[in-house]
PDB file of N, CA and C in Angstrom:
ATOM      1  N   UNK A   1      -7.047 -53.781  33.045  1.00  0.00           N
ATOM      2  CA  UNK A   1      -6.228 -52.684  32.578  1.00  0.00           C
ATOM      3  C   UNK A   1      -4.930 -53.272  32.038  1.00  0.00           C
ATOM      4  N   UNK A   2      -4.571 -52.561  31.000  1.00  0.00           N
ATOM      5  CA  UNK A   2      -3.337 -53.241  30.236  1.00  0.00           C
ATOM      6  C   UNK A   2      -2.025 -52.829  31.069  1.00  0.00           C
ATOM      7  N   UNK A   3      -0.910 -53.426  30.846  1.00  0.00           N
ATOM      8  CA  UNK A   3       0.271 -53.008  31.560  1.00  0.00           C
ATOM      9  C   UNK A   3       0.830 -51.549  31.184  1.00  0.00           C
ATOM     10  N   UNK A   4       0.644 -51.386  29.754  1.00  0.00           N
ATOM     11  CA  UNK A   4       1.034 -50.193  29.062  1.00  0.00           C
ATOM     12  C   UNK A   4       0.310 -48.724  29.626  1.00  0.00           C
ATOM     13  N   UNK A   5      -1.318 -49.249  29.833  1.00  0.00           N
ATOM     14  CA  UNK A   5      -1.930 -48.096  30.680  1.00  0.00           C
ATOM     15  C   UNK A   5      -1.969 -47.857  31.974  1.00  0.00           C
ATOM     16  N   UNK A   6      -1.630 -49.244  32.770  1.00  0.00           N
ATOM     17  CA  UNK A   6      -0.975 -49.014  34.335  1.00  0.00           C
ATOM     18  C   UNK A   6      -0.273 -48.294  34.770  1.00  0.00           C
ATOM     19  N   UNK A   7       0.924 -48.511  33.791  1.00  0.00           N
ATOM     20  CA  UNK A   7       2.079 -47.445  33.727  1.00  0.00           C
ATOM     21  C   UNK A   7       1.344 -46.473  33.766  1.00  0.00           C
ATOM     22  N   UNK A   8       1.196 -46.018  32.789  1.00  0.00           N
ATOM     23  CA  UNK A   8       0.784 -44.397  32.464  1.00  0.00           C
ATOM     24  C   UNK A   8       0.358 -43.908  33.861  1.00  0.00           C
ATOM     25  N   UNK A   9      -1.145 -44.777  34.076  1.00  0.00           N
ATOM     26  CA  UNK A   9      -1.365 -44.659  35.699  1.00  0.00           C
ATOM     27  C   UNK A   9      -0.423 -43.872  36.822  1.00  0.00           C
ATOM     28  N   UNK A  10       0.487 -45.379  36.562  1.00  0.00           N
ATOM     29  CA  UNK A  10       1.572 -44.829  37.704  1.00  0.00           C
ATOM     30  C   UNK A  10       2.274 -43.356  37.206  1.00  0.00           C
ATOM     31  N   UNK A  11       2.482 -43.258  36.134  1.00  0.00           N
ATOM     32  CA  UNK A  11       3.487 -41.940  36.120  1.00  0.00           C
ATOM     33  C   UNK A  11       2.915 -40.184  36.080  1.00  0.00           C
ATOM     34  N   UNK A  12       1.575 -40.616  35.886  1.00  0.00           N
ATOM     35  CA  UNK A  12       0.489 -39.477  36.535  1.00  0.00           C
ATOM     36  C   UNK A  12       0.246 -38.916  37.585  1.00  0.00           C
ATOM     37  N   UNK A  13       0.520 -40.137  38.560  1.00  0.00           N
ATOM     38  CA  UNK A  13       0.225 -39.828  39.923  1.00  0.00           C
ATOM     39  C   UNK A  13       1.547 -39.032  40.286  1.00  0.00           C
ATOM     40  N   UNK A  14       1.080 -37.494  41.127  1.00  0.00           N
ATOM     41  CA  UNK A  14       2.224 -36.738  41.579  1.00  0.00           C
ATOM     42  C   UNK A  14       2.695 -37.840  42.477  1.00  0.00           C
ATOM     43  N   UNK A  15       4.486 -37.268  42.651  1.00  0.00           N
ATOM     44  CA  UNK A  15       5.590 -37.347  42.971  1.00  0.00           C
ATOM     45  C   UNK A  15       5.619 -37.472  44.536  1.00  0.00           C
ATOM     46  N   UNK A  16       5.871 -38.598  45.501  1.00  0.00           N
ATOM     47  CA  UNK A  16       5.805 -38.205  46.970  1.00  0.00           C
ATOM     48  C   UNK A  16       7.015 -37.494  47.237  1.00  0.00           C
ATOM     49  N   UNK A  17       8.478 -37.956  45.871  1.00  0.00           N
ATOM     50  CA  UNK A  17       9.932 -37.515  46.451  1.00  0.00           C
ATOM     51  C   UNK A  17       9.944 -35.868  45.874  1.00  0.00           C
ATOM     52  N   UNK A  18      10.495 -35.100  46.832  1.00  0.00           N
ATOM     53  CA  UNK A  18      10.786 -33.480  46.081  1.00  0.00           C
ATOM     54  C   UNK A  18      11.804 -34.155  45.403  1.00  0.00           C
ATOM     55  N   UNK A  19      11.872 -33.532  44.098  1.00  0.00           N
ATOM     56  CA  UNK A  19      12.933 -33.268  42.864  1.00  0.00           C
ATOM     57  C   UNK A  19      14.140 -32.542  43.708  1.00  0.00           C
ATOM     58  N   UNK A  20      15.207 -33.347  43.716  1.00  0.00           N
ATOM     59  CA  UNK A  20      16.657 -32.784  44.505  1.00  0.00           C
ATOM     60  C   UNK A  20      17.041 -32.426  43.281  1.00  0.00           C
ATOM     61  N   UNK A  21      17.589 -30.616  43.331  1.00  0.00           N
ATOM     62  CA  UNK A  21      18.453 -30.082  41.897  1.00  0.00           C
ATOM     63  C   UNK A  21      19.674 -30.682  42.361  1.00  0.00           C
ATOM     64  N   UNK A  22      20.291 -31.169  40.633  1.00  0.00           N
ATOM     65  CA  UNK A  22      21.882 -31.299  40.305  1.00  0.00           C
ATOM     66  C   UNK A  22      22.680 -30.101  41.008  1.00  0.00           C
ATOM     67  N   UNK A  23      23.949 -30.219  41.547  1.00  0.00           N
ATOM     68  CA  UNK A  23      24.026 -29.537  42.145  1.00  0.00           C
ATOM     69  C   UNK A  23      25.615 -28.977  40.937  1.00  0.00           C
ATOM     70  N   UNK A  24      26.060 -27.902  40.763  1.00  0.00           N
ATOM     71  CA  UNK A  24      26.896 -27.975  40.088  1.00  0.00           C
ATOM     72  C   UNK A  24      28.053 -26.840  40.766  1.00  0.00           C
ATOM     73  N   UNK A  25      29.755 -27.572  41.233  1.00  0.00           N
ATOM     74  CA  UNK A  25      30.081 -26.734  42.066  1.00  0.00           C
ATOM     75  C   UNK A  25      31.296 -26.097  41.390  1.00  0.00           C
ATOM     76  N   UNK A  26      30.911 -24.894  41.439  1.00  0.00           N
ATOM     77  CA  UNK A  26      31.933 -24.017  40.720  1.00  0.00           C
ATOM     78  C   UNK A  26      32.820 -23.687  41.490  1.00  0.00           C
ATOM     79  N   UNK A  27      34.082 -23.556  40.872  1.00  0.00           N
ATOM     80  CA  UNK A  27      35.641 -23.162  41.688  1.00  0.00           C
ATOM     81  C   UNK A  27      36.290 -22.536  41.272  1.00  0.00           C
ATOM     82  N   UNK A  28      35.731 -21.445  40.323  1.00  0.00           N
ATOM     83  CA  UNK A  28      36.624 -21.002  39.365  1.00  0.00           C
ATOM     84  C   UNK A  28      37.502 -19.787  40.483  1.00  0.00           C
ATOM     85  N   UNK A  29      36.742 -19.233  41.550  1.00  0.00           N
ATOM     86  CA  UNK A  29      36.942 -17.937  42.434  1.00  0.00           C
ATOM     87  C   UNK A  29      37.394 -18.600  43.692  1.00  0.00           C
ATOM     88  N   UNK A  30      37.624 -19.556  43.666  1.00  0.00           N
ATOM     89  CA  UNK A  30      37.633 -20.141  45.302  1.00  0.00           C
ATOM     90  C   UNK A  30      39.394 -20.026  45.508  1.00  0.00           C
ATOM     91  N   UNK A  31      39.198 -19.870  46.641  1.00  0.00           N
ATOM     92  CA  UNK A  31      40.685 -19.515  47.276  1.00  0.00           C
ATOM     93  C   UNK A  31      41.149 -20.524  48.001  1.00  0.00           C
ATOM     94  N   UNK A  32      42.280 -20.882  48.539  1.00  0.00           N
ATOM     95  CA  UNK A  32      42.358 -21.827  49.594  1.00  0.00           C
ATOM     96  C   UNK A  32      43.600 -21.376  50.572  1.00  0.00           C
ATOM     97  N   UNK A  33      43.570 -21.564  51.551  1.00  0.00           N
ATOM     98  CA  UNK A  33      44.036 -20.665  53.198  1.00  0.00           C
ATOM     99  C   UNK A  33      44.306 -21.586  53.876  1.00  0.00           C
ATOM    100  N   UNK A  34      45.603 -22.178  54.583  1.00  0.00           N
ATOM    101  CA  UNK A  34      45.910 -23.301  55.950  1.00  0.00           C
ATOM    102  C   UNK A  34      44.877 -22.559  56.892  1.00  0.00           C
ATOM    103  N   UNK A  35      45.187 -23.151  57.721  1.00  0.00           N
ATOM    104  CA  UNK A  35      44.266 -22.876  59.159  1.00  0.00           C
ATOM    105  C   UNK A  35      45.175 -24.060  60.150  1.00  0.00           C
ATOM    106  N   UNK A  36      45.852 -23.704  61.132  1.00  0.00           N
ATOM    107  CA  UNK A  36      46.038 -24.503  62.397  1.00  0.00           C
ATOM    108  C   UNK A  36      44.819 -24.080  63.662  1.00  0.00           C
ATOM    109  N   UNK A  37      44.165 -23.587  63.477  1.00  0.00           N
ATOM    110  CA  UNK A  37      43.618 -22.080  64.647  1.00  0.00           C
ATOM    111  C   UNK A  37      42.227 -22.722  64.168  1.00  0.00           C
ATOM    112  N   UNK A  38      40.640 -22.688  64.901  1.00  0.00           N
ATOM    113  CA  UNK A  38      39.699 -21.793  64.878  1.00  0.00           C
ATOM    114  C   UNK A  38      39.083 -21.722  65.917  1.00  0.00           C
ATOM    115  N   UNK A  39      38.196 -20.872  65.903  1.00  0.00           N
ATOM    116  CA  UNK A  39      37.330 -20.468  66.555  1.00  0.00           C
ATOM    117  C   UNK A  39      36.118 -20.171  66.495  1.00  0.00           C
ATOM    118  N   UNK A  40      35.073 -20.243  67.443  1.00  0.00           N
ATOM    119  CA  UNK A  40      33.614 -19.662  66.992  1.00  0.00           C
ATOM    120  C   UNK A  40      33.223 -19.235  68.135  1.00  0.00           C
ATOM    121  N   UNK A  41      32.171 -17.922  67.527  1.00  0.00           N
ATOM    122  CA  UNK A  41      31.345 -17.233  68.414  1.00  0.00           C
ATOM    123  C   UNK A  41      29.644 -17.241  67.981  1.00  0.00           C
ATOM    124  N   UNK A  42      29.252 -16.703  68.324  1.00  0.00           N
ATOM    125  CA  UNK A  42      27.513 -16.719  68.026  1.00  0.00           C
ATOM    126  C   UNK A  42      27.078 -15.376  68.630  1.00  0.00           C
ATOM    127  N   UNK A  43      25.820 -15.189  67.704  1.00  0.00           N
ATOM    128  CA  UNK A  43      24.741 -14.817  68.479  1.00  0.00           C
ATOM    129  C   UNK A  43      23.311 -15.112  67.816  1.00  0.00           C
ATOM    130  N   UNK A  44      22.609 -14.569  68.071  1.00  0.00           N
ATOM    131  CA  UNK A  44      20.996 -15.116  67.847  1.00  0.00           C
ATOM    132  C   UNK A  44      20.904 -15.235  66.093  1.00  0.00           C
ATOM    133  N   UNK A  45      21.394 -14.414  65.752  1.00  0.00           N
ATOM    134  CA  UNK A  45      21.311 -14.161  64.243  1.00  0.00           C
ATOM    135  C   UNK A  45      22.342 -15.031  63.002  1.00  0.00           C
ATOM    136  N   UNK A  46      23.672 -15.150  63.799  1.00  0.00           N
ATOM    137  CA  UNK A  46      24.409 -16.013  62.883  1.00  0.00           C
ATOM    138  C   UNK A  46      25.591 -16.521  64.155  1.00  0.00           C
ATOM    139  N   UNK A  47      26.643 -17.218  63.419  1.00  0.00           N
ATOM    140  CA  UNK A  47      27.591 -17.974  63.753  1.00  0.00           C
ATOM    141  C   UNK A  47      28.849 -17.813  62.922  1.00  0.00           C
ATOM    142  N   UNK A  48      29.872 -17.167  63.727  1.00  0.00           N
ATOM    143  CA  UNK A  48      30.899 -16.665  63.357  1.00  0.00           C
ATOM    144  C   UNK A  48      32.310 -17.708  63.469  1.00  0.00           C
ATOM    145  N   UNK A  49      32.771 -17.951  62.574  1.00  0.00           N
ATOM    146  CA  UNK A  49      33.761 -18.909  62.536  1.00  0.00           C
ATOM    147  C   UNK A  49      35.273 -18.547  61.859  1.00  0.00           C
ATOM    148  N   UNK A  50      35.843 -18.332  62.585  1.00  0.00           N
ATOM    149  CA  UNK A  50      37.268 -17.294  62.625  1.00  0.00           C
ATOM    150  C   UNK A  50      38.433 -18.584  62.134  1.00  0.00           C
ATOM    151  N   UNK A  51      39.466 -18.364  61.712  1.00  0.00           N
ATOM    152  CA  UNK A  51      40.075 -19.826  61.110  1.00  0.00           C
ATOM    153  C   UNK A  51      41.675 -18.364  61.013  1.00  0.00           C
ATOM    154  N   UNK A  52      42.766 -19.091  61.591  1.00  0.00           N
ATOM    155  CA  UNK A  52      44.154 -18.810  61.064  1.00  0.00           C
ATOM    156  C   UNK A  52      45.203 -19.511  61.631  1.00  0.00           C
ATOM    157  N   UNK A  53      46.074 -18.689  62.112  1.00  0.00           N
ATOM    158  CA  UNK A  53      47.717 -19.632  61.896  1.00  0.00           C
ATOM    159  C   UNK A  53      48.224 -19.305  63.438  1.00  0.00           C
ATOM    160  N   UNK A  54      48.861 -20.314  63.959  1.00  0.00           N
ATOM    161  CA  UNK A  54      49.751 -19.559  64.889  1.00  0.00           C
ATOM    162  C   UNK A  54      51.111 -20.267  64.201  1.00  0.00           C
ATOM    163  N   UNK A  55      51.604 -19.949  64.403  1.00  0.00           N
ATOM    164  CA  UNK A  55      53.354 -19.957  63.701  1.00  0.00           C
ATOM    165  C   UNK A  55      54.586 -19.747  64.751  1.00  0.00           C
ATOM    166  N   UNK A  56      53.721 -20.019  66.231  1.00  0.00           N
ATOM    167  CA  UNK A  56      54.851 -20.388  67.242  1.00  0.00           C
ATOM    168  C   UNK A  56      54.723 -22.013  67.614  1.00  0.00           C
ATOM    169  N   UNK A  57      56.061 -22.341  67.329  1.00  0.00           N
ATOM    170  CA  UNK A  57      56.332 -24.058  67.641  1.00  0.00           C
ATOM    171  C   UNK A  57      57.432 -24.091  68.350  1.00  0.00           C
ATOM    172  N   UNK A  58      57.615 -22.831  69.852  1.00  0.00           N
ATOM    173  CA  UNK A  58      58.397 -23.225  70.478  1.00  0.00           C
ATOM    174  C   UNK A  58      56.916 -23.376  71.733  1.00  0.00           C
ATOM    175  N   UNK A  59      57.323 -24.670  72.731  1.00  0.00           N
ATOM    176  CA  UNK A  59      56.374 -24.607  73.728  1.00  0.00           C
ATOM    177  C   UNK A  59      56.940 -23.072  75.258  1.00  0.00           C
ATOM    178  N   UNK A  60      56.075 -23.015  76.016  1.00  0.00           N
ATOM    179  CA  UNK A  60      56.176 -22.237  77.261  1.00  0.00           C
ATOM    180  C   UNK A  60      55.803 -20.759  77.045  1.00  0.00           C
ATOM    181  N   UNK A  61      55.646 -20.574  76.239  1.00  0.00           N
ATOM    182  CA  UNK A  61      55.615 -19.197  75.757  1.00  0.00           C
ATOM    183  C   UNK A  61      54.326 -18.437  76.927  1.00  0.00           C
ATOM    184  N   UNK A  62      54.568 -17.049  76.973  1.00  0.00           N
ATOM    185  CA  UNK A  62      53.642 -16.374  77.910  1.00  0.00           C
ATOM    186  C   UNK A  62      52.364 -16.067  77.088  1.00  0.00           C
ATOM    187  N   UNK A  63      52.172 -15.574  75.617  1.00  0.00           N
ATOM    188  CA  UNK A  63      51.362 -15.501  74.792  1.00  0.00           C
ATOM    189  C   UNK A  63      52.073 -15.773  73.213  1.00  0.00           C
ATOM    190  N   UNK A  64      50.876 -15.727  72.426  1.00  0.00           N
ATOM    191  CA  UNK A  64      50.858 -16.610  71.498  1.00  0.00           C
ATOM    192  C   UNK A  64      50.263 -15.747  70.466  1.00  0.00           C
ATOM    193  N   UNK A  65      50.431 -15.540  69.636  1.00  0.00           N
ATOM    194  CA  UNK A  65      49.755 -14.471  68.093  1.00  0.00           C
ATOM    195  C   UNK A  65      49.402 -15.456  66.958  1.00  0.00           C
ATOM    196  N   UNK A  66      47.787 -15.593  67.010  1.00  0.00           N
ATOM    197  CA  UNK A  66      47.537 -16.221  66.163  1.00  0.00           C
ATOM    198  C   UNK A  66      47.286 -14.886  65.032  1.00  0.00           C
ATOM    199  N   UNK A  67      47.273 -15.636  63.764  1.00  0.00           N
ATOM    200  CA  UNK A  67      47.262 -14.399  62.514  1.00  0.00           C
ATOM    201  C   UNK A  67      46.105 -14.766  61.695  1.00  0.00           C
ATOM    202  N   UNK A  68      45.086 -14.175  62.157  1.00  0.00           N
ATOM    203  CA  UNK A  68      43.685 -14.276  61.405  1.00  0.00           C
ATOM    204  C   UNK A  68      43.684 -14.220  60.201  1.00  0.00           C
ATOM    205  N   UNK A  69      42.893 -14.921  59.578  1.00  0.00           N
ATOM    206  CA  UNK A  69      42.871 -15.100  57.850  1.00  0.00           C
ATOM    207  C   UNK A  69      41.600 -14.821  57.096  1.00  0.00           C
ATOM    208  N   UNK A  70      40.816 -15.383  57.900  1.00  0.00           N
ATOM    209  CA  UNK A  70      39.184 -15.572  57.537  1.00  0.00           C
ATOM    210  C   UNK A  70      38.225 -15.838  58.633  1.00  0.00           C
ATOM    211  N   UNK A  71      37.450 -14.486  58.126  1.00  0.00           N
ATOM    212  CA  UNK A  71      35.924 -15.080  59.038  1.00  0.00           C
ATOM    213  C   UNK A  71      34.931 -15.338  58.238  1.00  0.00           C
ATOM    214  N   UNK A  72      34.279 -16.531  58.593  1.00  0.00           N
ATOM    215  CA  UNK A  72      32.826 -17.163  57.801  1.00  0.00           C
ATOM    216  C   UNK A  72      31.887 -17.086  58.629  1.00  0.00           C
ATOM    217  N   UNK A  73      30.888 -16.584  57.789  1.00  0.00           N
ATOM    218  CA  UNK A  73      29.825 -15.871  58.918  1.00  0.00           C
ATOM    219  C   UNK A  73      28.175 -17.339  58.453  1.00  0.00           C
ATOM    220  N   UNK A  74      27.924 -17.443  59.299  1.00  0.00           N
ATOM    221  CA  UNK A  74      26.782 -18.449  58.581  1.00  0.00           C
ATOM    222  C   UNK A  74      25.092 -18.228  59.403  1.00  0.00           C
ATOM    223  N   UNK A  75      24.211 -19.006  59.060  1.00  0.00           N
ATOM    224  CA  UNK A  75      22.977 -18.858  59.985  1.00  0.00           C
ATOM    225  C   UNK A  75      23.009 -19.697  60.870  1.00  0.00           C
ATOM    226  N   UNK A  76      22.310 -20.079  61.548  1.00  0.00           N
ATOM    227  CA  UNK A  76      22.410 -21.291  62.641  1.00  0.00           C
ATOM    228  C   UNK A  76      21.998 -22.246  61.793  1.00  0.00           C
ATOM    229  N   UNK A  77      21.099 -22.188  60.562  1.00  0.00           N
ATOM    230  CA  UNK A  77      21.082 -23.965  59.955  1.00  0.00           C
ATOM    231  C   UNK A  77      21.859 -23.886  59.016  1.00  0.00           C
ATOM    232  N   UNK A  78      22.711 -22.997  58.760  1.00  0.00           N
ATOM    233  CA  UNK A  78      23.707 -23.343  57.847  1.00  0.00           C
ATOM    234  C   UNK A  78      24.850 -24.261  58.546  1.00  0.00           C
ATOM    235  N   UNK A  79      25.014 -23.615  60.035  1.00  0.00           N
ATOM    236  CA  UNK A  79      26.041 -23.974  60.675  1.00  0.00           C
ATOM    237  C   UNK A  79      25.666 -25.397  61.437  1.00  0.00           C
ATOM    238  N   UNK A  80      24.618 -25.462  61.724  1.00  0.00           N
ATOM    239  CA  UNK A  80      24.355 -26.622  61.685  1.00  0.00           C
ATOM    240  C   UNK A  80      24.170 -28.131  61.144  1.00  0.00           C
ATOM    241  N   UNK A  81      24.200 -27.791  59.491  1.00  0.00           N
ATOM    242  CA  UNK A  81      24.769 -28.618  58.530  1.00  0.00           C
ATOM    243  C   UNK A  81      26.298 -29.108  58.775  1.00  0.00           C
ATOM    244  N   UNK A  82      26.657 -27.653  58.497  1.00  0.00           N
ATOM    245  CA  UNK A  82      28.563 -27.956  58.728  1.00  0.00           C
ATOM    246  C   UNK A  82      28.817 -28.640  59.800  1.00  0.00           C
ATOM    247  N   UNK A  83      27.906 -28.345  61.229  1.00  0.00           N
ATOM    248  CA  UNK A  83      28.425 -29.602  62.311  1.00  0.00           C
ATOM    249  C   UNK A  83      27.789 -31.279  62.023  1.00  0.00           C
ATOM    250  N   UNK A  84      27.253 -31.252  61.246  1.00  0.00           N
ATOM    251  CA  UNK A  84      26.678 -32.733  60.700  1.00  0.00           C
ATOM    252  C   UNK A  84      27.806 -33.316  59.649  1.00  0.00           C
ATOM    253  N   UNK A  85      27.656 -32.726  58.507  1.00  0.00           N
ATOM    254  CA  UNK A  85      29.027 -32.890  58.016  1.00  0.00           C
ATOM    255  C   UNK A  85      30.165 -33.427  58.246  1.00  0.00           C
ATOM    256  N   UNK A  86      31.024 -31.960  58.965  1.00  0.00           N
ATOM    257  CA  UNK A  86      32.172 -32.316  59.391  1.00  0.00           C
ATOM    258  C   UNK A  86      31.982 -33.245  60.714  1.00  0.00           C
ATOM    259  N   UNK A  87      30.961 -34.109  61.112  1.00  0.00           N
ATOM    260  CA  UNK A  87      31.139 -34.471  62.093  1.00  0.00           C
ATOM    261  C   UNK A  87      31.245 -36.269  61.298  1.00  0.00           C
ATOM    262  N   UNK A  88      30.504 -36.136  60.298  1.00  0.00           N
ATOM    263  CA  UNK A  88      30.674 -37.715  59.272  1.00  0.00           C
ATOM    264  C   UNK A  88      31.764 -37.493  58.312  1.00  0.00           C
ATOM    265  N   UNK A  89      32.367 -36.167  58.164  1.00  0.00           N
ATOM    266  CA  UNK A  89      33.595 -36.534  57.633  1.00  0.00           C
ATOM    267  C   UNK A  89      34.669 -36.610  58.889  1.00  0.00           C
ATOM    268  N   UNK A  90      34.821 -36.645  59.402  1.00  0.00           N
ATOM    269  CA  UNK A  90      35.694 -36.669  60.700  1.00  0.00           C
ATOM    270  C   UNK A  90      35.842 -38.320  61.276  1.00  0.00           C
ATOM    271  N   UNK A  91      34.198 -38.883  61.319  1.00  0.00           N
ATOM    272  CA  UNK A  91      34.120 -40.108  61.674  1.00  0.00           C
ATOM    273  C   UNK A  91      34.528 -41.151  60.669  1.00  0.00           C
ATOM    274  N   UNK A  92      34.678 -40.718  59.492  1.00  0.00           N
ATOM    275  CA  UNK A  92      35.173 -41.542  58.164  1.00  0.00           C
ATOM    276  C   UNK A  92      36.560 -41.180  57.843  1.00  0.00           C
ATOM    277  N   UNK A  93      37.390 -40.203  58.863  1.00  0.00           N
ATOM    278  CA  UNK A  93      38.811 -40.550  58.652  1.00  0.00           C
ATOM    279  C   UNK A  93      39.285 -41.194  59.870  1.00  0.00           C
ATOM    280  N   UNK A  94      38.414 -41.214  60.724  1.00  0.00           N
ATOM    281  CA  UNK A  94      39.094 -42.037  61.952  1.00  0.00           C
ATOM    282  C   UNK A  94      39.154 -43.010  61.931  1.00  0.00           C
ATOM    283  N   UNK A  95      38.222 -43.629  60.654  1.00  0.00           N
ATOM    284  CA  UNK A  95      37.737 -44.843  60.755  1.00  0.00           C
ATOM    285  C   UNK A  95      39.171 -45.915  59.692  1.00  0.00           C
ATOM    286  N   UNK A  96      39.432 -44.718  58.827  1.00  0.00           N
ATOM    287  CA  UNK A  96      40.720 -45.043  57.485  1.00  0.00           C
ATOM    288  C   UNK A  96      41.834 -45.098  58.858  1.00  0.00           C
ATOM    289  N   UNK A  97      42.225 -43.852  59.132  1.00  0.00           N
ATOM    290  CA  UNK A  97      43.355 -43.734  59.775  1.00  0.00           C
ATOM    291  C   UNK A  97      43.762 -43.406  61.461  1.00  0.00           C
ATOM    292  N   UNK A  98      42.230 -43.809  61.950  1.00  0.00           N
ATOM    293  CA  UNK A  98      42.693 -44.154  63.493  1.00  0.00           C
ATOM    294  C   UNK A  98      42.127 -42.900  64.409  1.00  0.00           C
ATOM    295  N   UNK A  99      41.816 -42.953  65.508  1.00  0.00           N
ATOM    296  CA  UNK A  99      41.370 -41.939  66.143  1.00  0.00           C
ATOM    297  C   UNK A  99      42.646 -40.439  66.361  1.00  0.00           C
ATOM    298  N   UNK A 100      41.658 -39.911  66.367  1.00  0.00           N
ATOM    299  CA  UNK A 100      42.234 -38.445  66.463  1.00  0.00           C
ATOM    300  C   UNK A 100      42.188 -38.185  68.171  1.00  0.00           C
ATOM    301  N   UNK A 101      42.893 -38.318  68.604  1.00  0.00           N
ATOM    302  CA  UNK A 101      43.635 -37.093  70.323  1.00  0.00           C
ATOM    303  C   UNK A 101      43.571 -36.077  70.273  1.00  0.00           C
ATOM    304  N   UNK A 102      43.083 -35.248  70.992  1.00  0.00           N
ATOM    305  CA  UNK A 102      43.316 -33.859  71.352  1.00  0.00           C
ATOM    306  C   UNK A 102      44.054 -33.707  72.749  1.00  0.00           C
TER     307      UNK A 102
END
């Protein structure tokens, strides 16, 4: 068999990799919001992720008013991405600029 028809061969035979779509990310609507604050709750159906401000920076205080901004509501494998994610972007700034303390 010639090299020219090998090829061909090869490029006949289906694909073992799925075709990953280009992904193209639009921003034309996107907003952007601080957050010192979040929080999450759940239940069977999705995962609720609450994000805002508290704007007291004196310490001792008896309570505290955080000022809600946004809730993002997701599925459990959506939200489960985001903890993969943010868990390798997190490990790739500790790694630039040093561990993070809580």
């Amino acid at each position: 068999m010639s090299e020219a028809a090998e090829q061909k061969t090869m490029n006949e035979q289906p694909s073992q990799q799925p075709v990953m779509p280009k992904i193209k990310w639009n921003d034309t609507n996107m907003q952007s919001t601080y957050a010192n604050v979040c929080n999450v709750m759940g239940t069977r159906e999705e995962i609720m992720v609450l994000f805002g401000s508290n704007k007291s920076w004196q310490g001792g205080q008896e309570e505290v008013e955080v000022m809600l901004s946004q809730r993002i509501l997701l599925t459990p494998y959506a939200a489960k991405r985001l903890q993969i994610m943010l868990d390798m972007g997190l490990k790739e700034y500790e790694k630039r600029f040093g561990e993070i303390k809580l």
